[in-house]
N, C-alpha and C. Protein backbone atom coordinates (compact mmCIF):
# COMPACT_ATOMS: atom_id res chain seq x y z
N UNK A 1 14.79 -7.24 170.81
CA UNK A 1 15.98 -7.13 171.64
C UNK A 1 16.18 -5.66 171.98
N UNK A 2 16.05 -5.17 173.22
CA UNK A 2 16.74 -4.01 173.25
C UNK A 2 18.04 -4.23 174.01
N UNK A 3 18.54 -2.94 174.04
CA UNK A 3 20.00 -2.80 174.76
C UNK A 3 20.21 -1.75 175.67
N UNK A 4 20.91 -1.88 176.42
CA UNK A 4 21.32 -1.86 177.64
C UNK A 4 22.39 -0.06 177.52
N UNK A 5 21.96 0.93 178.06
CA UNK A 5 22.26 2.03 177.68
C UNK A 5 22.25 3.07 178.83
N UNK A 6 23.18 3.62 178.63
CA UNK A 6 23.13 4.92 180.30
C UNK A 6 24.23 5.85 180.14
N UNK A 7 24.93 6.39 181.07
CA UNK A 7 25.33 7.21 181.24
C UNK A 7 26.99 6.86 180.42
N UNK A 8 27.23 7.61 179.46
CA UNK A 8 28.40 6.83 178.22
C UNK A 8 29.51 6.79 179.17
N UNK A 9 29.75 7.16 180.28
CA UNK A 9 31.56 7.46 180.57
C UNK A 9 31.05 6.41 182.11
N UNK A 10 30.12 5.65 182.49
CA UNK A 10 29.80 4.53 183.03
C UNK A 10 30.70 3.40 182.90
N UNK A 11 31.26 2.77 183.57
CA UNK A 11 31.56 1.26 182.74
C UNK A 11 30.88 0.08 183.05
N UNK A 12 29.83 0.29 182.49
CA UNK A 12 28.24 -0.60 182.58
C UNK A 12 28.47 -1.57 181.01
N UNK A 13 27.86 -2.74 181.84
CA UNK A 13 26.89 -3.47 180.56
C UNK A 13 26.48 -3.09 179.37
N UNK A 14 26.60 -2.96 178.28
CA UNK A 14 25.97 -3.18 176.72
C UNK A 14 24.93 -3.72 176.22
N UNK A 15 24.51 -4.75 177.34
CA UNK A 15 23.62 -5.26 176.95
C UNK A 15 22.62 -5.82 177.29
N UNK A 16 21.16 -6.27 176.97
CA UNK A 16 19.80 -6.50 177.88
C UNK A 16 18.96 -7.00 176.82
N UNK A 17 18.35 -7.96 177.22
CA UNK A 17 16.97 -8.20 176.78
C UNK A 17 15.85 -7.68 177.00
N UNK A 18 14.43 -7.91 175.98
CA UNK A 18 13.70 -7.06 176.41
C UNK A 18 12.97 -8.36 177.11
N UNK A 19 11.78 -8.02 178.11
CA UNK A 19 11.62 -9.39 178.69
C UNK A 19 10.56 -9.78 177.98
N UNK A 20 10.48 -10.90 177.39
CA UNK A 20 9.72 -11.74 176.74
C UNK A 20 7.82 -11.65 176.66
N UNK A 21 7.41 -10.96 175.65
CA UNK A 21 6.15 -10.74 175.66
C UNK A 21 5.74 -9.41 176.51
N UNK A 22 6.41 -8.96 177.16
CA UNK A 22 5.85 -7.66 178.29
C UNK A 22 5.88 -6.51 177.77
N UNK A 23 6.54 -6.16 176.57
CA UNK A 23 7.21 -4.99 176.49
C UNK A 23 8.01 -4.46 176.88
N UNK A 24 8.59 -4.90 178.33
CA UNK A 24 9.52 -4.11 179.52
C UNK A 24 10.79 -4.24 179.03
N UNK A 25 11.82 -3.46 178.94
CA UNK A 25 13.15 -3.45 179.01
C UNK A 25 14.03 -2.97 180.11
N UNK A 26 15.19 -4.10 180.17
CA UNK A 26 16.23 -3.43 181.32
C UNK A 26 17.09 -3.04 180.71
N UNK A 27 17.69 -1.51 181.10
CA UNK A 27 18.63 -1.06 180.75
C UNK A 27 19.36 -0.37 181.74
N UNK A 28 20.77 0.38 181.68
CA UNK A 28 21.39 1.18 182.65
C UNK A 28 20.28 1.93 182.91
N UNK A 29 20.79 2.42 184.37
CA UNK A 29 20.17 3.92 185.04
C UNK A 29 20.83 4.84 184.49
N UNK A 30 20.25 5.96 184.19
CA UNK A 30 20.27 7.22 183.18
C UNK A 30 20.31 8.49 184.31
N UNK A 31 21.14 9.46 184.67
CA UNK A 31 20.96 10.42 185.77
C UNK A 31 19.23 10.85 185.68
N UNK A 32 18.85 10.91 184.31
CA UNK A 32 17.28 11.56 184.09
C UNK A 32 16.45 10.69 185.16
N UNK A 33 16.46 9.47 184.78
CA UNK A 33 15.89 8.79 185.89
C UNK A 33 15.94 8.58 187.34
N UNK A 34 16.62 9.29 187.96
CA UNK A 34 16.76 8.73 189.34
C UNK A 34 15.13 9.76 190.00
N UNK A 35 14.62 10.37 188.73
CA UNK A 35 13.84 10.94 190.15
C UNK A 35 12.66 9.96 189.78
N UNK A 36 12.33 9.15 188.47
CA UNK A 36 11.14 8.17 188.46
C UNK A 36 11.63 6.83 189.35
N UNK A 37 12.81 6.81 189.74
CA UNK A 37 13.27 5.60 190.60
C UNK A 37 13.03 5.81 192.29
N UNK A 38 12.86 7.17 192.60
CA UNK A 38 12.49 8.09 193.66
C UNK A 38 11.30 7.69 194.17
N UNK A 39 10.36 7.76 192.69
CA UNK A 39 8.68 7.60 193.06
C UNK A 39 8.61 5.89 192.90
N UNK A 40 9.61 5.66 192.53
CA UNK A 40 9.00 4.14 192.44
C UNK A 40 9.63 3.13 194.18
N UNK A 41 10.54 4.19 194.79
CA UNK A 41 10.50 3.74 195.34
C UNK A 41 9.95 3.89 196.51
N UNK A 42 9.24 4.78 196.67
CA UNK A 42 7.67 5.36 197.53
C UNK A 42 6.52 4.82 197.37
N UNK A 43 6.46 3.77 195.84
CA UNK A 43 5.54 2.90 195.86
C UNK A 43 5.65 1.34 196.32
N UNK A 44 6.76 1.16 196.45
CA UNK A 44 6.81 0.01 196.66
C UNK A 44 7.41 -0.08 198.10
N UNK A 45 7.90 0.45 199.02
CA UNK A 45 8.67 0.76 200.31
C UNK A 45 8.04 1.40 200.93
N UNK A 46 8.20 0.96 202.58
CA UNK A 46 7.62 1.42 204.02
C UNK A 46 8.79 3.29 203.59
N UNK A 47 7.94 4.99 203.86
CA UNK A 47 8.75 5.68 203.78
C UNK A 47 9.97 5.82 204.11
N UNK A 48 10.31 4.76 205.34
CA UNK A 48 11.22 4.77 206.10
C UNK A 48 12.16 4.53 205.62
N UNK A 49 11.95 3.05 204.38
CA UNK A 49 12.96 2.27 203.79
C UNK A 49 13.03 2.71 202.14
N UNK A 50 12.53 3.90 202.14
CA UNK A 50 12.59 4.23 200.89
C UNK A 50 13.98 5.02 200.36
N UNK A 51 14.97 4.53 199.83
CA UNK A 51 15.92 5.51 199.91
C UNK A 51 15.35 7.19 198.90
N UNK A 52 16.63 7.90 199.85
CA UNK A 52 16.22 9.40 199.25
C UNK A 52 16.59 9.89 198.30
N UNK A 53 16.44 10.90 197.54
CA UNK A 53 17.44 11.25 195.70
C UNK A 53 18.92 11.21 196.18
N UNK A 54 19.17 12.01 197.10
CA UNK A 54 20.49 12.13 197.58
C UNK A 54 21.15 10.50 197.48
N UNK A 55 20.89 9.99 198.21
CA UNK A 55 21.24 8.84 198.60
C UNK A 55 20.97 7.83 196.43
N UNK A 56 19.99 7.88 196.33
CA UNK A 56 19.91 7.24 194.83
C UNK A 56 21.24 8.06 194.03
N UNK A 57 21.15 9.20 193.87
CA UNK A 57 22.42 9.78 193.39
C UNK A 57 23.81 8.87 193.80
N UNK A 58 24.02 9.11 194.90
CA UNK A 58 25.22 8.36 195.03
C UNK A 58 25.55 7.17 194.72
N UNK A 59 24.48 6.36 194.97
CA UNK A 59 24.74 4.97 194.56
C UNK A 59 24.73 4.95 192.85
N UNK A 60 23.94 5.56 192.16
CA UNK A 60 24.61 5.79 190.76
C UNK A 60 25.53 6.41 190.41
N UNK A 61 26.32 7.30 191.03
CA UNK A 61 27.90 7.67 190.95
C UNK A 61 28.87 6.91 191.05
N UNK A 62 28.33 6.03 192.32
CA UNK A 62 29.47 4.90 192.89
C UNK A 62 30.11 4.06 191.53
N UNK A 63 31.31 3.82 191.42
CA UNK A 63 31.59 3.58 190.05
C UNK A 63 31.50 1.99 190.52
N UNK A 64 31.37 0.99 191.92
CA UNK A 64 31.30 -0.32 192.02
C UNK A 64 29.50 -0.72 191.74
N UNK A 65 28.97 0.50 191.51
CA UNK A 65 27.50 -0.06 191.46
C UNK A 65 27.28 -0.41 190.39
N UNK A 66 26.02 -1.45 190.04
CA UNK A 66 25.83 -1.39 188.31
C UNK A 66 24.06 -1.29 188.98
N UNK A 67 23.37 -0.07 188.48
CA UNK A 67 21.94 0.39 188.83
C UNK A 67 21.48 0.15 187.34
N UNK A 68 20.09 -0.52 187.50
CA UNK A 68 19.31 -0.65 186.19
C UNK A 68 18.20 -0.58 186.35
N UNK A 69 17.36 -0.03 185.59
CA UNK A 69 15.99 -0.12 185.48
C UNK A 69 15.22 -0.93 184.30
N UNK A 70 14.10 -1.07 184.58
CA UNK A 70 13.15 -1.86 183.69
C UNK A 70 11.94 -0.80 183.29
N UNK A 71 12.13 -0.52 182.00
CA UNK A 71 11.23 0.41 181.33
C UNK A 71 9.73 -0.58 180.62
N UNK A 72 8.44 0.46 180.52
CA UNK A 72 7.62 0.23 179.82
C UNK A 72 6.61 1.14 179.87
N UNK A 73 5.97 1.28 179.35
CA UNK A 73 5.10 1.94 178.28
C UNK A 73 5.29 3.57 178.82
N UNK A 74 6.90 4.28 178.74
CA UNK A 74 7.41 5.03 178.52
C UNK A 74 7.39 5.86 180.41
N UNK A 75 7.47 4.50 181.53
CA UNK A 75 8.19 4.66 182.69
C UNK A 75 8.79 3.80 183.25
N UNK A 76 9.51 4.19 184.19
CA UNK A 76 10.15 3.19 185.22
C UNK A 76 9.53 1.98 185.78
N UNK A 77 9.17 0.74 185.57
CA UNK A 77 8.48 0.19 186.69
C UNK A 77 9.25 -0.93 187.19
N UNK A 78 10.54 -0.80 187.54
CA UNK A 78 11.46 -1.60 188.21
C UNK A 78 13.03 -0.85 188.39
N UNK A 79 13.55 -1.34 189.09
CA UNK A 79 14.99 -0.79 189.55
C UNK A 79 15.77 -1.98 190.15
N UNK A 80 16.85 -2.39 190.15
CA UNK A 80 17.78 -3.16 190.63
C UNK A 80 19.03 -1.99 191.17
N UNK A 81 19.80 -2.41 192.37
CA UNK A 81 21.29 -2.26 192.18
C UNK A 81 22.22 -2.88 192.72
N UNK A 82 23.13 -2.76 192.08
CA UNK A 82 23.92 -4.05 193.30
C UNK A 82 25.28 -3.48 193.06
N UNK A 83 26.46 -4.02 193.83
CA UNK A 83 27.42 -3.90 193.68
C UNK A 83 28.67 -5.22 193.83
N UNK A 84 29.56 -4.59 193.85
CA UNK A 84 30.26 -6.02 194.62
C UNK A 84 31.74 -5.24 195.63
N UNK A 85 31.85 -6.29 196.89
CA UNK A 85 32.97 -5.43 197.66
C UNK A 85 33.46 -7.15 198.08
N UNK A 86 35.03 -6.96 198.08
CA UNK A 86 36.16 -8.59 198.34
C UNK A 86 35.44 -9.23 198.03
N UNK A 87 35.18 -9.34 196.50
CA UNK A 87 34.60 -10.47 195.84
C UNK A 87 33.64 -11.02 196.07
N UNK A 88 32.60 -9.93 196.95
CA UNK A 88 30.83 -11.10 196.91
C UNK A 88 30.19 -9.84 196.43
N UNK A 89 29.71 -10.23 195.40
CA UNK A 89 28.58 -9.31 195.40
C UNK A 89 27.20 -9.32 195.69
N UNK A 90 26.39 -8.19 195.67
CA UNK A 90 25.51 -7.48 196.91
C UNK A 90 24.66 -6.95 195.71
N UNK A 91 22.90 -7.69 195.92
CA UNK A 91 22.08 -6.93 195.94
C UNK A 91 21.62 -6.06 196.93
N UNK A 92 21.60 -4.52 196.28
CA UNK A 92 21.21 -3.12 197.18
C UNK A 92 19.71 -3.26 197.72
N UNK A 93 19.57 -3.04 195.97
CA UNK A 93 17.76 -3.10 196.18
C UNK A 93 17.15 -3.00 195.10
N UNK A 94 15.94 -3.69 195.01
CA UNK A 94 15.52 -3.92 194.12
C UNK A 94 13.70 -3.95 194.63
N UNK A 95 13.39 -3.32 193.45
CA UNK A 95 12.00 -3.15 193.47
C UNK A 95 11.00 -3.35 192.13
N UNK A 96 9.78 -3.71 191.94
CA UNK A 96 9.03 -4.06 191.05
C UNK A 96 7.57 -2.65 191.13
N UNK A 97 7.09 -2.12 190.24
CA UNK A 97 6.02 -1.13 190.88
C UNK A 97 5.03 -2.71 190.78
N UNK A 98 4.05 -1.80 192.36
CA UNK A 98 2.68 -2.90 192.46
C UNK A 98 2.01 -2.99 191.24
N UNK A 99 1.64 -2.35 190.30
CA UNK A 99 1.01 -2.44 188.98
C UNK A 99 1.42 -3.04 188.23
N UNK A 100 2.50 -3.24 188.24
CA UNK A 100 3.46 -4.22 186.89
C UNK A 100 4.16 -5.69 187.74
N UNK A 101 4.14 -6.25 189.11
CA UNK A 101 3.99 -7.33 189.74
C UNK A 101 3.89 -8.65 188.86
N UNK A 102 4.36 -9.97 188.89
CA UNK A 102 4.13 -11.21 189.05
C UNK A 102 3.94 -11.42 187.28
N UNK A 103 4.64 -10.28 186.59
CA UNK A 103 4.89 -10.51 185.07
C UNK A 103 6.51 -10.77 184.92
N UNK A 104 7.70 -11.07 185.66
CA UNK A 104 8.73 -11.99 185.52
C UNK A 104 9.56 -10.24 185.83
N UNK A 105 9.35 -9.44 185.78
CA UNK A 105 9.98 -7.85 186.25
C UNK A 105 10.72 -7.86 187.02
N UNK A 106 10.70 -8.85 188.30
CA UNK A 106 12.02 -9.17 189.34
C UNK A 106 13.05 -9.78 189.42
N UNK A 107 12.21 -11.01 188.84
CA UNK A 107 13.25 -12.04 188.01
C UNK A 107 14.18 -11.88 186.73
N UNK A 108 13.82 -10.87 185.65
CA UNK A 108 14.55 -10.38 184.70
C UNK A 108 15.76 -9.16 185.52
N UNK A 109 15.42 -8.56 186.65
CA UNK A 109 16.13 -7.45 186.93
C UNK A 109 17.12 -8.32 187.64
N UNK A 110 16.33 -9.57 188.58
CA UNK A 110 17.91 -10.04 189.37
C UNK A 110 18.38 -10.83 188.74
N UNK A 111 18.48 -11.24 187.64
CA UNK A 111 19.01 -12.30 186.56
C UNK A 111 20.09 -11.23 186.14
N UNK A 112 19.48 -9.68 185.73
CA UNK A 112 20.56 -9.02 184.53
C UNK A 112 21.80 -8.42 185.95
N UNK A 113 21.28 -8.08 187.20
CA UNK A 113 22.24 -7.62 187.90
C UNK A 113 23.60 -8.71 187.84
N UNK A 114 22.82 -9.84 188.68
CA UNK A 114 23.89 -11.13 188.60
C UNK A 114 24.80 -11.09 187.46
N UNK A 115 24.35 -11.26 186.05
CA UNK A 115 24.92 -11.21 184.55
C UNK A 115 25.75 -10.20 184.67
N UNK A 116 25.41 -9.03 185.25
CA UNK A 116 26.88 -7.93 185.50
C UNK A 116 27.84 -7.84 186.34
N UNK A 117 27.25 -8.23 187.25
CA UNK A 117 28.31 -8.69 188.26
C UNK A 117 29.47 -9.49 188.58
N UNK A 118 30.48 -9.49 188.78
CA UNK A 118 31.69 -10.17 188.62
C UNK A 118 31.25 -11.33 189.54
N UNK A 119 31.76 -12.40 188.82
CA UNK A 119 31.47 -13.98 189.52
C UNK A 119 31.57 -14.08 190.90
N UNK A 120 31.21 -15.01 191.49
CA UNK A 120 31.51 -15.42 193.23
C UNK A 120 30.22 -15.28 193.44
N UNK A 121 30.03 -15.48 194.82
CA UNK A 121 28.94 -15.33 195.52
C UNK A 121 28.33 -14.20 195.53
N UNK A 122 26.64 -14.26 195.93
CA UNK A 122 25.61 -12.86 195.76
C UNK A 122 25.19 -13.36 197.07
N UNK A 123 24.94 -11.79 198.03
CA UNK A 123 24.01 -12.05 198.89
C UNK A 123 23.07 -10.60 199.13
N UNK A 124 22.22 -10.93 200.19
CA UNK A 124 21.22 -9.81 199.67
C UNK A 124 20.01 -10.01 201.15
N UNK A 125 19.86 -8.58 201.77
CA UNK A 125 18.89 -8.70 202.97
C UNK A 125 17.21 -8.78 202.17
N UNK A 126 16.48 -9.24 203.25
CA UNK A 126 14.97 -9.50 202.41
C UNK A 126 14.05 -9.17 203.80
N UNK A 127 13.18 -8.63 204.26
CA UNK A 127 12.29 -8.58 205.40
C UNK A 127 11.63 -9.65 205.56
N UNK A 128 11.68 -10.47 207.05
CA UNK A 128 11.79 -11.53 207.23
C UNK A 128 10.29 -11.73 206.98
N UNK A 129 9.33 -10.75 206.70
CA UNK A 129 7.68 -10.72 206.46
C UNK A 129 7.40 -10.83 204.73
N UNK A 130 8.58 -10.67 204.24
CA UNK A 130 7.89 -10.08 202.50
C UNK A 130 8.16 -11.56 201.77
N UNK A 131 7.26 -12.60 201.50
CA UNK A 131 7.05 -13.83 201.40
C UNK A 131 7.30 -13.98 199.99
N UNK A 132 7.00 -12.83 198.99
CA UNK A 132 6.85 -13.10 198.03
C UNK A 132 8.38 -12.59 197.38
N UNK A 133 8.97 -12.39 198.09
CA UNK A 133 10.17 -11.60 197.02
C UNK A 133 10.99 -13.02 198.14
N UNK A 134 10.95 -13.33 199.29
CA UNK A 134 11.40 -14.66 199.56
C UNK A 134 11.59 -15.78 198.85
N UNK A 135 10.85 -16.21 198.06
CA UNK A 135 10.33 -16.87 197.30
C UNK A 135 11.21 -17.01 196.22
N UNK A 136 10.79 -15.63 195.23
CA UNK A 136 11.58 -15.01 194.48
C UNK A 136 12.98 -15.82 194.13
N UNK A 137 13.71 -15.29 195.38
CA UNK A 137 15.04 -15.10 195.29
C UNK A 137 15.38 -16.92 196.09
N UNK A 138 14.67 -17.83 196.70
CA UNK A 138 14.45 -19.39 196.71
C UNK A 138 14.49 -19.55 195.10
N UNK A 139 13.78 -19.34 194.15
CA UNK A 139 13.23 -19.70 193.17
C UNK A 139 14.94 -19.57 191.80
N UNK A 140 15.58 -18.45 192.54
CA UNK A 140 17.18 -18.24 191.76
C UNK A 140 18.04 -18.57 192.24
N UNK A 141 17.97 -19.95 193.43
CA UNK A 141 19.10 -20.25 194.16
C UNK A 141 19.65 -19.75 195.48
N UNK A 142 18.94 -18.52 196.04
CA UNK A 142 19.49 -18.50 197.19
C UNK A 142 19.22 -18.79 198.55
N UNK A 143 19.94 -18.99 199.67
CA UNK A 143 20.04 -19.84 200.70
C UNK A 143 19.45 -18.79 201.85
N UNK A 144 18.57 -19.10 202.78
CA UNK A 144 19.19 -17.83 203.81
C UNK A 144 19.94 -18.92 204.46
N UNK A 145 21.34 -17.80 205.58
CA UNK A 145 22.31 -17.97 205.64
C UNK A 145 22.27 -16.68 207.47
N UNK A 146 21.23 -16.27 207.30
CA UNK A 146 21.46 -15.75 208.62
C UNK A 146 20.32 -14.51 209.03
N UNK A 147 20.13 -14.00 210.22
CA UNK A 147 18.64 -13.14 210.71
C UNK A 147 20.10 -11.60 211.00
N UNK A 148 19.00 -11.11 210.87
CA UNK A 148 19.73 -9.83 211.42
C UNK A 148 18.28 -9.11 212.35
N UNK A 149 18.15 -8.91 213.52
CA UNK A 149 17.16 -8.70 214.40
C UNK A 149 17.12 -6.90 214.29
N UNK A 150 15.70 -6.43 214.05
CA UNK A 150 15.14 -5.55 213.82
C UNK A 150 16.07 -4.28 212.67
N UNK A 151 16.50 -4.94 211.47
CA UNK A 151 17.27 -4.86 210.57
C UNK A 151 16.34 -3.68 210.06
N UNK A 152 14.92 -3.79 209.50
CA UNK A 152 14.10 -3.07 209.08
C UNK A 152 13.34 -1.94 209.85
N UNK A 153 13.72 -2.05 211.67
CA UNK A 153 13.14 -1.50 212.27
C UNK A 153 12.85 -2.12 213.58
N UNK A 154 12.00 -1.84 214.21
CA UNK A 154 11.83 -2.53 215.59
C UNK A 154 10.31 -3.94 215.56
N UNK A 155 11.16 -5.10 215.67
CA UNK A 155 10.55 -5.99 215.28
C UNK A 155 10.10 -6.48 214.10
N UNK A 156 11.51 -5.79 213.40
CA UNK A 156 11.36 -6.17 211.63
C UNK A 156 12.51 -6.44 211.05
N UNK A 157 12.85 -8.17 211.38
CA UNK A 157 13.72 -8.66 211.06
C UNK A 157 14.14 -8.80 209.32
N UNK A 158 15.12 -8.60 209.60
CA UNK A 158 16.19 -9.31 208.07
C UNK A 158 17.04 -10.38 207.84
N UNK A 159 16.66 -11.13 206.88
CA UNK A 159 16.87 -12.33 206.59
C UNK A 159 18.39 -12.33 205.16
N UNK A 160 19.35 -12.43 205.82
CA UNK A 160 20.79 -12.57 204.83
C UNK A 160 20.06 -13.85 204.20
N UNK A 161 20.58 -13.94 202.63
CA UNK A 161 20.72 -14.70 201.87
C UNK A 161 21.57 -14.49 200.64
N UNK A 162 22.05 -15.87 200.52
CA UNK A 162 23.52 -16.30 199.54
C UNK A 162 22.92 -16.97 198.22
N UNK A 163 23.65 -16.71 197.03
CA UNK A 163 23.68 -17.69 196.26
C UNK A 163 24.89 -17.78 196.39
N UNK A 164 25.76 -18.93 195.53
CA UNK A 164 26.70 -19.38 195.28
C UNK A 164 26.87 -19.52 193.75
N UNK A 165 27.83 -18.44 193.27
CA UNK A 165 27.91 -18.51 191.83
C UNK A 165 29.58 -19.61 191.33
N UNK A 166 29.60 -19.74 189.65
CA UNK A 166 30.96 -19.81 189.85
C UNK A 166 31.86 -18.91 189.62
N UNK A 167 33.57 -19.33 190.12
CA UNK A 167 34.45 -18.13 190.03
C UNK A 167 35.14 -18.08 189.00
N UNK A 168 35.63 -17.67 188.60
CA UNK A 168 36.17 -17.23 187.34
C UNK A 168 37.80 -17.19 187.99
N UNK A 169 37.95 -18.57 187.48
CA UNK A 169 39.38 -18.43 188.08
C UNK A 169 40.49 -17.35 186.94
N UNK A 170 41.46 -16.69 188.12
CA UNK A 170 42.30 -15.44 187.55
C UNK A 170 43.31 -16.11 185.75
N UNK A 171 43.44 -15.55 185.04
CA UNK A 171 44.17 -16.04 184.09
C UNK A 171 45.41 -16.20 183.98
C-alpha cells in the first residue's frame, strides 16, 4: 500500500494504492515534480498540446485542482488532473509514458482522480483519432456526449465525454 502525499498545506487526498503487481504508485503532485511531468508530457503529446511549466505550475496552485502522478522505478510515468467547476467535474489531462502503456497506469490514475473528486458528473475532451484512450474511458463508463470541430487543431476534432456519477445528496 502506498500513500498518497504532496505538498502539506494542499487539501489533497491521503490516500492511494499502489497498483497491483507494477510497482507504480499514485500519489499527489509534489512542486519537485512538475518539471518530470513537463518531460512526460513531451512524450506523450503533439508539442503543440503539450502544456508548458508555466501553465503545469498553475494548475498545481489552483487550489480546485487535485494533480497526481504515478511513480516507478524512481520516475514519473503518469500524470492525471482534474478539477471540478458547478458541480461537474473535469478531467484536464492525463497521460501514461509510451514505455509504461497497457499495464492498468490510466486506469488506476482515472479511477484515483474520480475517488477525489466531489460526486456528480465527470466529463473530459479526447482527440477524436486517439482510439485507445477512447476506449479507455468507454471501458469506465463514459458516454460521448458531443464533437467540438478542430478542438486539437485544424482538422483535429474533440470528442466531449460524460460519465454519470452519484450525488451526494447535501446533509
Amino acid at each position: 500500500m502506498a500513500t498518497l502525499t504532496g505538498w502539506p498545506n494542499r487539501a489533497q487526498s491521503q490516500h492511494a494504492e499502489a497498483i497491483a503487481g507494477t510497482g507504480t504508485a499514485i500519489r499527489t503532485c509534489r512542486l519537485i515534480d512538475l518539471g518530470r511531468v513537463h518531460t512526460l508530457q513531451h512524450r506523450c503529446f503533439r508539442k503543440t498540446l503539450a502544456y508548458r511549466r508555466t501553465t503545469l505550475l498553475s494548475l498545481w496552485a489552483w487550489p480546485r485542482a487535485k494533480f497526481l502522478v504515478a511513480w516507478r522505478d524512481g520516475k514519473v510515468v503518469g500524470a492525471v488532473i482534474g478539477d471540478q467547476h458547478q458541480n461537474i467535474s473535469r478531467v484536464v489531462s492525463i497521460c501514461v509514458d509510451p514505455d509504461y502503456r497497457r499495464e492498468g497506469i490510466g486506469s488506476s490514475l482515472l479511477m484515483e482522480v474520480e475517488r477525489v473528486l466531489p460526486d456528480g458528473p465527470m466529463i473530459l475532451m479526447v482527440e477524436h483519432t486517439n482510439a485507445t484512450a477512447r476506449a479507455l474511458y468507454l471501458v469506465h463508463g463514459y458516454q460521448q456526449m458531443g464533437i467540438q470541430r478542430n478542438y486539437y487543431g485544424p482538422g483535429r476534432d474533440g470528442l466531449w465525454m460524460r460519465k454519470e456519477r452519484n450525488t451526494t445528496p447535501p446533509a
